[in-house]
C-alpha atoms as a PDB file:
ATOM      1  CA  UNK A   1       0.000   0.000   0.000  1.00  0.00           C
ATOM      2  CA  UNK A   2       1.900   3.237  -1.328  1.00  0.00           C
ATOM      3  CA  UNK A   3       1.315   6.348   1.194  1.00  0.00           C
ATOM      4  CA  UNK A   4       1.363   9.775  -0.137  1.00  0.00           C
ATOM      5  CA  UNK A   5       2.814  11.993   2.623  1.00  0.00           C
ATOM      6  CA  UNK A   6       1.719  14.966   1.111  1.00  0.00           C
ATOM      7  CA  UNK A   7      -1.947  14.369   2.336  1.00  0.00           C
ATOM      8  CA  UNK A   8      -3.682  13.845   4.828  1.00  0.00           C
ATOM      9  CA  UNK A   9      -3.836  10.652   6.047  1.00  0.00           C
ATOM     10  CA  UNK A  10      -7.129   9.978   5.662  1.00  0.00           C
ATOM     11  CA  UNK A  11      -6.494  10.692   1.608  1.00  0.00           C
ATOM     12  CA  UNK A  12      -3.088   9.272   1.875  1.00  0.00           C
ATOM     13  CA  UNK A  13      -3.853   5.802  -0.452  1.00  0.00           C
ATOM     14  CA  UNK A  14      -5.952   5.634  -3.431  1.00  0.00           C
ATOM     15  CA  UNK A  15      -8.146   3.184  -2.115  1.00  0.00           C
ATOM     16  CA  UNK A  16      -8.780   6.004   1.012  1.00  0.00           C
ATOM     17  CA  UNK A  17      -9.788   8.354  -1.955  1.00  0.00           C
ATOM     18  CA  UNK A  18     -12.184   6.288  -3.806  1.00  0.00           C
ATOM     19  CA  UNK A  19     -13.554   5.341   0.234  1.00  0.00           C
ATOM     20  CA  UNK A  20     -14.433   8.845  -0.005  1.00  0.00           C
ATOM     21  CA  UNK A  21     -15.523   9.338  -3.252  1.00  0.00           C
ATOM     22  CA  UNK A  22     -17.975   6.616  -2.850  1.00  0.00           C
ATOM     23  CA  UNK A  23     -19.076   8.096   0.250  1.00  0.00           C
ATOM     24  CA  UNK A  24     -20.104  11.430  -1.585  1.00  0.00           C
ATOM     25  CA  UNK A  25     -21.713   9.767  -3.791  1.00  0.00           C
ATOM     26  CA  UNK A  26     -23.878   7.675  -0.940  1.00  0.00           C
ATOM     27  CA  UNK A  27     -24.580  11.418   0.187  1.00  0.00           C
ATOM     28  CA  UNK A  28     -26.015  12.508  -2.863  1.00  0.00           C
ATOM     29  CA  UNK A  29     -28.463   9.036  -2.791  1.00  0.00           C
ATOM     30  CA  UNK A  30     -29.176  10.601   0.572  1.00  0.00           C
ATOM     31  CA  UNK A  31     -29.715  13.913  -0.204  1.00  0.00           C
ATOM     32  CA  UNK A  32     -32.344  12.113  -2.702  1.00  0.00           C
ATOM     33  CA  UNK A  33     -34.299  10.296   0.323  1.00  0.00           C
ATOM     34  CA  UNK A  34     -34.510  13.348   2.428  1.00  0.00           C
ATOM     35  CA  UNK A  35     -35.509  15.450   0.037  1.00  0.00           C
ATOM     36  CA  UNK A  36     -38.023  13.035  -1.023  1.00  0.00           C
ATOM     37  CA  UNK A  37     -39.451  12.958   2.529  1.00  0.00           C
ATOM     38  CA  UNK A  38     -39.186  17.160   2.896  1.00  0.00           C
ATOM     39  CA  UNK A  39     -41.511  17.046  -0.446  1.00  0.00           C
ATOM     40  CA  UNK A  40     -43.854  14.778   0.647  1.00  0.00           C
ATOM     41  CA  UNK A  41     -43.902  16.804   3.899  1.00  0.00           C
ATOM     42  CA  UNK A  42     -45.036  20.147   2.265  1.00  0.00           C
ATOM     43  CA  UNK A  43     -47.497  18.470   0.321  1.00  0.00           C
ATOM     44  CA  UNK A  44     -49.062  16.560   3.276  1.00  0.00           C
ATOM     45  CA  UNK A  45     -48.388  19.155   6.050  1.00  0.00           C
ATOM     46  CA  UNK A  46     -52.263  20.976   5.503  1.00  0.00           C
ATOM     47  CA  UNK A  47     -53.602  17.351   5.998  1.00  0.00           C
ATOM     48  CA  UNK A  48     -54.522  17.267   9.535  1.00  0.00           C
ATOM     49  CA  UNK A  49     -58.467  16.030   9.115  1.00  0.00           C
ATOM     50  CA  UNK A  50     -59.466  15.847  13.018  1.00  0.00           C
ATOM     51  CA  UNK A  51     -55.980  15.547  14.453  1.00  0.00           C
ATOM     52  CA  UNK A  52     -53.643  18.042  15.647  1.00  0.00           C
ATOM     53  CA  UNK A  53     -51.603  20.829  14.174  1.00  0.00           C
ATOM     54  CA  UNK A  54     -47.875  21.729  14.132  1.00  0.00           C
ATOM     55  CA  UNK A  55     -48.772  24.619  16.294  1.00  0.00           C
ATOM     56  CA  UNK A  56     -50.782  22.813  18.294  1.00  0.00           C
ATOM     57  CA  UNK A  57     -48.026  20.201  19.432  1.00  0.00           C
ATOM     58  CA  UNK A  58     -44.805  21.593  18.512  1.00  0.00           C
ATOM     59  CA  UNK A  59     -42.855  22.940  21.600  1.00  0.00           C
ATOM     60  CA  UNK A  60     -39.674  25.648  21.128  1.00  0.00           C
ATOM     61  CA  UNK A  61     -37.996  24.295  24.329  1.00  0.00           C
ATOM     62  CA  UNK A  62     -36.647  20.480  23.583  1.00  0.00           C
ATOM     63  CA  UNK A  63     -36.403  21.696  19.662  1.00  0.00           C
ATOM     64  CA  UNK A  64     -34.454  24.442  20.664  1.00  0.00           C
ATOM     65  CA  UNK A  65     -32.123  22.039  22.895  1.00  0.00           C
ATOM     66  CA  UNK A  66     -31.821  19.734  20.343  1.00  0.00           C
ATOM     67  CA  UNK A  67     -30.952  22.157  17.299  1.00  0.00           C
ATOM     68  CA  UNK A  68     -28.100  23.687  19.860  1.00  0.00           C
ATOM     69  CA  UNK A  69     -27.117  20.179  21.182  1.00  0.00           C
ATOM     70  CA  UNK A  70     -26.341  18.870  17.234  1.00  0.00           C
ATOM     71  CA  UNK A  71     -24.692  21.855  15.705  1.00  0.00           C
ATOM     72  CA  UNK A  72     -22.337  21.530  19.343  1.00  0.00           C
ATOM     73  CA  UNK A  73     -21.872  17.712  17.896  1.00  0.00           C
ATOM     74  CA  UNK A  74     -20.835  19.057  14.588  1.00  0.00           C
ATOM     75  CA  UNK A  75     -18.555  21.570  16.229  1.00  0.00           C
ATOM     76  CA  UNK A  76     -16.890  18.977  18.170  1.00  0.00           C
ATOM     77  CA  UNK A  77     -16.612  16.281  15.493  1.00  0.00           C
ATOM     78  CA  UNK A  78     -14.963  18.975  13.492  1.00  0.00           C
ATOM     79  CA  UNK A  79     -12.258  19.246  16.533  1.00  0.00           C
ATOM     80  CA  UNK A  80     -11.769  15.742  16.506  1.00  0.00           C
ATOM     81  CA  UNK A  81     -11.044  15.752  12.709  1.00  0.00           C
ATOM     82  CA  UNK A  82      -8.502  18.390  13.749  1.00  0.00           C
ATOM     83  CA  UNK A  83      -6.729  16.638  16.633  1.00  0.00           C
ATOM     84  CA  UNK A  84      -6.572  13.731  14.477  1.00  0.00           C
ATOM     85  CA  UNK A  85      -4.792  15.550  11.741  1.00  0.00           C
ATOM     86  CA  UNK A  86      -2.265  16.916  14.435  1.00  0.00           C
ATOM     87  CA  UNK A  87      -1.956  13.291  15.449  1.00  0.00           C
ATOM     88  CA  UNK A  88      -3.342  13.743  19.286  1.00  0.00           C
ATOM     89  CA  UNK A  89      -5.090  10.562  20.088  1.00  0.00           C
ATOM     90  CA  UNK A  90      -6.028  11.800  23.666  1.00  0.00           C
ATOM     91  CA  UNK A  91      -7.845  15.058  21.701  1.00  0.00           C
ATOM     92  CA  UNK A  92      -9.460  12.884  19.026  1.00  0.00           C
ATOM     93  CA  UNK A  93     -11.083  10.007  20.926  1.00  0.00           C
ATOM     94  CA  UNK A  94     -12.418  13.073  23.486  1.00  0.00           C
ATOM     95  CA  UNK A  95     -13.479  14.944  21.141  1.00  0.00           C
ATOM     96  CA  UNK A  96     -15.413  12.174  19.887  1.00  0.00           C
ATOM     97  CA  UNK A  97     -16.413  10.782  22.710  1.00  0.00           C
ATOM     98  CA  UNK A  98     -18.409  14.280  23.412  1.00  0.00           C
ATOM     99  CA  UNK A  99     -19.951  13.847  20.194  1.00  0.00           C
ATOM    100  CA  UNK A 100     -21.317  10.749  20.698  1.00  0.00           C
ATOM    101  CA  UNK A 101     -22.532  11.923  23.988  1.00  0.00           C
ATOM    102  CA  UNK A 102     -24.328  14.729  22.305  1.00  0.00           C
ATOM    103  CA  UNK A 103     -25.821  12.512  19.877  1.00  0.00           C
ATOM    104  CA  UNK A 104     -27.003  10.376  22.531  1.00  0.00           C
ATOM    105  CA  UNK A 105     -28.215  13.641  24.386  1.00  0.00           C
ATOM    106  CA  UNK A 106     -30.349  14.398  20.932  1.00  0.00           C
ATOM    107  CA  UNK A 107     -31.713  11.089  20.673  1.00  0.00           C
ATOM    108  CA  UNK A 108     -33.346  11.135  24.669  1.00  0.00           C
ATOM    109  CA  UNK A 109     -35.131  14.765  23.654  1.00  0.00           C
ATOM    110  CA  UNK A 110     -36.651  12.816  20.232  1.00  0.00           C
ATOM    111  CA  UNK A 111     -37.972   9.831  21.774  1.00  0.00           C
ATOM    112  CA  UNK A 112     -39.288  12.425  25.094  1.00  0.00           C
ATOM    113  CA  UNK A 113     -40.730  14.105  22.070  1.00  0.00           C
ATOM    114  CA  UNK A 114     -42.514  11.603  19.979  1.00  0.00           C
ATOM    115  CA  UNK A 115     -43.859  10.501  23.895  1.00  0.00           C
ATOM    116  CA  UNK A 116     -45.518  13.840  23.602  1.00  0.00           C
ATOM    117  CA  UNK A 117     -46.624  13.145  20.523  1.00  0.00           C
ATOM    118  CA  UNK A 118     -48.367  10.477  20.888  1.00  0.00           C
ATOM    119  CA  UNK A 119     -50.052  11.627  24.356  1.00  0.00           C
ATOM    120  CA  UNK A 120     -51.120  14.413  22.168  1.00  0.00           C
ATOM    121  CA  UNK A 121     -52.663  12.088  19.563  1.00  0.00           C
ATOM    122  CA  UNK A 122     -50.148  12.702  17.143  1.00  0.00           C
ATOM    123  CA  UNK A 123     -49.757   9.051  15.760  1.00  0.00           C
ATOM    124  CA  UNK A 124     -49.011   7.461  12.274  1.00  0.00           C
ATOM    125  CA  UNK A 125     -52.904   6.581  11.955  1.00  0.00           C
ATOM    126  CA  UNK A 126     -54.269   9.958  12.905  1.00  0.00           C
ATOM    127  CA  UNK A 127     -53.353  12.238  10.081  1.00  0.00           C
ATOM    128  CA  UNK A 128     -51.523  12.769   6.606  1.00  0.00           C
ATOM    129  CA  UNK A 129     -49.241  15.507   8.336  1.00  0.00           C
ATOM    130  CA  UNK A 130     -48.678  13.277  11.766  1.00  0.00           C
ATOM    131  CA  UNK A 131     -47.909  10.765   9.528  1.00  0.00           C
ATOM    132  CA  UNK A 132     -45.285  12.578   7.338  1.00  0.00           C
ATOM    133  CA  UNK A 133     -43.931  14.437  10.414  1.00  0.00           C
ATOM    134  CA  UNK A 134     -43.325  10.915  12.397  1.00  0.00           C
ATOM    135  CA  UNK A 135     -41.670   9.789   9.379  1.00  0.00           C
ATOM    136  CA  UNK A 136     -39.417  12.671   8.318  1.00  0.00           C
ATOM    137  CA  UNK A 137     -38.481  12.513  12.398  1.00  0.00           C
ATOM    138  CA  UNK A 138     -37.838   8.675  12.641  1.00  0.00           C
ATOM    139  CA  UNK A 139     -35.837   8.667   9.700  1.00  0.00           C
ATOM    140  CA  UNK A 140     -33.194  11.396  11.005  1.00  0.00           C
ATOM    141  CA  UNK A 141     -33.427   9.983  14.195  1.00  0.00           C
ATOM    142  CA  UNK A 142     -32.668   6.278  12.461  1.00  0.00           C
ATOM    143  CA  UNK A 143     -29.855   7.486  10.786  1.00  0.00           C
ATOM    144  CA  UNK A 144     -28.623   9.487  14.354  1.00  0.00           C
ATOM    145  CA  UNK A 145     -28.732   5.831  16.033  1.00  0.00           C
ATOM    146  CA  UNK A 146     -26.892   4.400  13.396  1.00  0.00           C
ATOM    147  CA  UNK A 147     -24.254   6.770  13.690  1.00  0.00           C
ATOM    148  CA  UNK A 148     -23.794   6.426  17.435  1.00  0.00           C
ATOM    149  CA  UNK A 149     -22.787   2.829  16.876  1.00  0.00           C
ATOM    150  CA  UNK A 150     -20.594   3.643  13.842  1.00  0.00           C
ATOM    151  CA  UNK A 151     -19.150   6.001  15.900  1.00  0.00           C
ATOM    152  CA  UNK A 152     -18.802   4.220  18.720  1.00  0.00           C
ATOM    153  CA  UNK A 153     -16.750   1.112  16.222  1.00  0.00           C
ATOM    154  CA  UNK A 154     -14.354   3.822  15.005  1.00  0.00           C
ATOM    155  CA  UNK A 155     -13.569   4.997  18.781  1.00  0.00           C
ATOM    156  CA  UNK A 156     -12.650   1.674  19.297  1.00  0.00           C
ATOM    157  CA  UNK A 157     -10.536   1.319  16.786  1.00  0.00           C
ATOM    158  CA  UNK A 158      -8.512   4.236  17.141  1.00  0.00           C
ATOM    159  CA  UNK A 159      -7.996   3.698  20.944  1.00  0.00           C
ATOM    160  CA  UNK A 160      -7.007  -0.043  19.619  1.00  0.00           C
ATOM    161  CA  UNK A 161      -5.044   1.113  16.512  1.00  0.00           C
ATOM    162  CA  UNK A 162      -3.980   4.468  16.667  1.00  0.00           C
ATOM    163  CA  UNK A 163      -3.874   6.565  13.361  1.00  0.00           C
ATOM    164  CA  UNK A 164      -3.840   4.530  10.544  1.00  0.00           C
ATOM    165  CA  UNK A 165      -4.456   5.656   6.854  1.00  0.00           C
ATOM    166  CA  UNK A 166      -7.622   3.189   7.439  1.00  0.00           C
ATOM    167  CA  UNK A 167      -9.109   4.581  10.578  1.00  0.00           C
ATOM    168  CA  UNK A 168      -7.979   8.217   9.922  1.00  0.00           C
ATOM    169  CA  UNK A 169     -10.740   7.137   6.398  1.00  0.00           C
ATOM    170  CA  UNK A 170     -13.051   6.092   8.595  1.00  0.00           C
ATOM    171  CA  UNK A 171     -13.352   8.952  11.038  1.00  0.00           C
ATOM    172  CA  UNK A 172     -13.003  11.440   8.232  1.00  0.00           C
ATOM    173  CA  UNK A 173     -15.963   9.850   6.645  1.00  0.00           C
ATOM    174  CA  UNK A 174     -18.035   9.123   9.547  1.00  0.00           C
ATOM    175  CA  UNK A 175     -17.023  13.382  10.154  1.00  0.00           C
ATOM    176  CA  UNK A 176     -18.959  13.773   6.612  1.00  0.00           C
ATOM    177  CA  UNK A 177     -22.193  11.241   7.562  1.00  0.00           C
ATOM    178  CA  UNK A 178     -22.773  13.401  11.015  1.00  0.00           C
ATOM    179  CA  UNK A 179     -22.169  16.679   9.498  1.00  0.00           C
ATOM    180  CA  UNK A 180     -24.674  15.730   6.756  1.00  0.00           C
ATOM    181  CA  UNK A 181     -27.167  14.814  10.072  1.00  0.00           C
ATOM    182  CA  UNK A 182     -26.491  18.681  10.913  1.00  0.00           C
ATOM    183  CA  UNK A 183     -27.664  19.767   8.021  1.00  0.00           C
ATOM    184  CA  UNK A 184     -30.829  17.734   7.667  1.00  0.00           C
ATOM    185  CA  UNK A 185     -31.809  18.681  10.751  1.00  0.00           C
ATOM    186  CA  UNK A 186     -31.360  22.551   9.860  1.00  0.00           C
ATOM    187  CA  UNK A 187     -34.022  21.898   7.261  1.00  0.00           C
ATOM    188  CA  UNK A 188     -36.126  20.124   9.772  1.00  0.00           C
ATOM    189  CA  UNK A 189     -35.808  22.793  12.397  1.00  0.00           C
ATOM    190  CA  UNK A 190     -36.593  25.495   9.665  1.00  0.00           C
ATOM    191  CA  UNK A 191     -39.088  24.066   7.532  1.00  0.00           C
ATOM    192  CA  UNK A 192     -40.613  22.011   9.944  1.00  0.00           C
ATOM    193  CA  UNK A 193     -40.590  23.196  13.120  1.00  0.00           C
ATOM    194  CA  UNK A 194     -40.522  26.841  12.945  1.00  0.00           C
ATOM    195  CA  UNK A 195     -42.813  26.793   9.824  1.00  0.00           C
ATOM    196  CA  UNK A 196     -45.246  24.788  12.116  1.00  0.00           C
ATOM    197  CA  UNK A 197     -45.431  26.825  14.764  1.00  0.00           C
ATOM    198  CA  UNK A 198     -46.301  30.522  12.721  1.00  0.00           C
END
């Protein structure tokens, strides 16, 4: 396996370039299935026959903690990235450790919030829009569990392995996946949520 010391070390092999590549490309297929579920949202989002409104369940407080509680994530995974590049294991598994923790921290206020939901009779059966909004939720919220536990592999490895060209790929990728999460939910938080409750 030739290593170009020029790069990074998570671009340092051609195989760590087409890793990433591919991974873009994965994005864009997700890109496609979110905005798939956004469009289905604004077409469905007037179709609450007798079942509650946005405005009528949506509360600013755990939204707000959650919107602040991922774009913290992102800033930290973004440090890790850093410490990794500066080769400071002790900095990058922290680092990442606190994102995970955040994640996890994101994942208790959905589930308290879909409990709400559903005392509020919010359910997939009551309404197009409940529907669409439990869907568009439980798929970001899907793809935030899986990246705990992808996340949680890669800490492993690196506290196991170090820096490698092959987990310095991995973390720079799985960097990419939850920074694409922190977008999404921008959209959802805009579009969705503060839409919902004007």
């Amino acid at each position: 396996m030739k290593i170009d010391q020029s790069q990074p070390l998570e671009y340092s092999t051609q195989q760590n370039q087409m890793n990433i590549l591919g991974f873009w490309i994965f994005l864009g297929a997700e890109i496609m299935l979110f905005g798939t579920l956004f469009a289905s949202y604004f077409t469905l989002e007037n179709g609450i026959g007798n079942g509650p409104s946005g405005a009528e369940i949506f509360e600013i407080t755990p939204v707000l903690m959650e919107t602040i509680i991922l774009l913290t994530s992102s800033f930290t995974i973004g440090l890790a990235i850093h410490a990794m590049r500066i080769q400071n294991k002790k900095a990058t598994l922290a680092f990442l450790a606190i994102t995970l923790l955040l994640g996890l921290s994101f994942l208790g206020l959905e589930i308290y919030e879909f409990i709400h939901y559903y005392h509020e009779g919010a359910t997939l059966q009551t309404s197009a829009f409940t529907a669409i909004l439990l869907t568009t939720l439980g798929t970001h919220g899907a793809h935030v569990t899986f990246g705990l536990f992808w996340g949680l592999f890669i800490f492993l490895q690196i506290k196991k392995r170090g820096f490698t060209p092959e987990t310095s790929n991995k973390s720079f990728i799985f960097s990419l996946y939850w920074h694409f999460l922190d977008v999404v939910w921008i959209f959802i938080f805009s579009f969705i949520y503060l839409k919902g409750m004007m």
